[in-house]
Protein backbone atom coordinates (compact mmCIF):
# COMPACT_ATOMS: atom_id res chain seq x y z
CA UNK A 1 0.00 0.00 0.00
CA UNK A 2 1.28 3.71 -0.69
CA UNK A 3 2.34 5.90 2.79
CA UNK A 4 0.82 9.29 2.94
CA UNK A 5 3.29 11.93 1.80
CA UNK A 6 5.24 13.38 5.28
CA UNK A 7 3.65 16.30 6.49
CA UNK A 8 5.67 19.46 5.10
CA UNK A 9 7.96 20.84 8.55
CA UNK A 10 6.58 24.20 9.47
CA UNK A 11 7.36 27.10 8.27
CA UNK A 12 10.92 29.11 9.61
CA UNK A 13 8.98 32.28 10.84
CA UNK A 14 11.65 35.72 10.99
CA UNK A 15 12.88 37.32 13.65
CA UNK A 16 10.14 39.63 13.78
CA UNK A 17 7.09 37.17 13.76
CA UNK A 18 8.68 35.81 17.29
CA UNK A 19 9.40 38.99 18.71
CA UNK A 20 5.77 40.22 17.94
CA UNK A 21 4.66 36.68 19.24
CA UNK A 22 6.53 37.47 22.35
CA UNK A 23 4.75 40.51 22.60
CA UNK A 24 1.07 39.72 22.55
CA UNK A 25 1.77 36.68 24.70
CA UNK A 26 3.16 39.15 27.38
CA UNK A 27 -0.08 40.87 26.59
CA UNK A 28 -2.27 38.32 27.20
CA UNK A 29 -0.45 37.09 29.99
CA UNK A 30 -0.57 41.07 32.00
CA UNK A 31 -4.68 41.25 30.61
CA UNK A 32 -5.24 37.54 32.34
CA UNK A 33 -3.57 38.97 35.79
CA UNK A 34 -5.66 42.46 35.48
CA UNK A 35 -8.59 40.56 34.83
CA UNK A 36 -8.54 38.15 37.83
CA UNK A 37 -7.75 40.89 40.26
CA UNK A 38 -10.36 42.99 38.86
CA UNK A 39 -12.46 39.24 39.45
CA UNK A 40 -10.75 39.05 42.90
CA UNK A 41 -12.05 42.86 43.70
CA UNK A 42 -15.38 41.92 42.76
CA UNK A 43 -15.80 38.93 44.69
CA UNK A 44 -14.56 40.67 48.24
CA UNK A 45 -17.80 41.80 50.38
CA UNK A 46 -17.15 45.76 50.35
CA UNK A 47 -15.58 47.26 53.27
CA UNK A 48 -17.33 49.92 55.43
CA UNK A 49 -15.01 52.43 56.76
CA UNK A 50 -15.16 52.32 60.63
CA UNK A 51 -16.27 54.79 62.36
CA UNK A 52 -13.43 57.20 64.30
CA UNK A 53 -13.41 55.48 67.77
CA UNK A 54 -15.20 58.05 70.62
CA UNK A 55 -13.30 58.85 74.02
């Protein structure tokens, strides 16, 4: 029986296709964080300020 041809190896990409693939995964990674402390925020019953303690 005949193989399948091998798969083609991927593509080289340039210098500049992995530095702006470095750059939006940094992205994503600091929009994740933001979003799960703006999550985290959310979630926390809201604090009262105390009143000033009488003497």
């Amino acid at each position: 029986m005949d193989e399948p041809p091998d798969p083609a190896p991927p593509p080289v990409k340039s210098e500049a296709q992995r530095a702006r693939e470095a750059r939006l995964a940094a992205a994503l990674r600091e929009n994740l964080r933001r979003r799960k402390a703006q999550a985290r925020a959310r979630a926390e019953p809201p604090t009262a300020p105390k009143p000033p303690a009488e003497d």
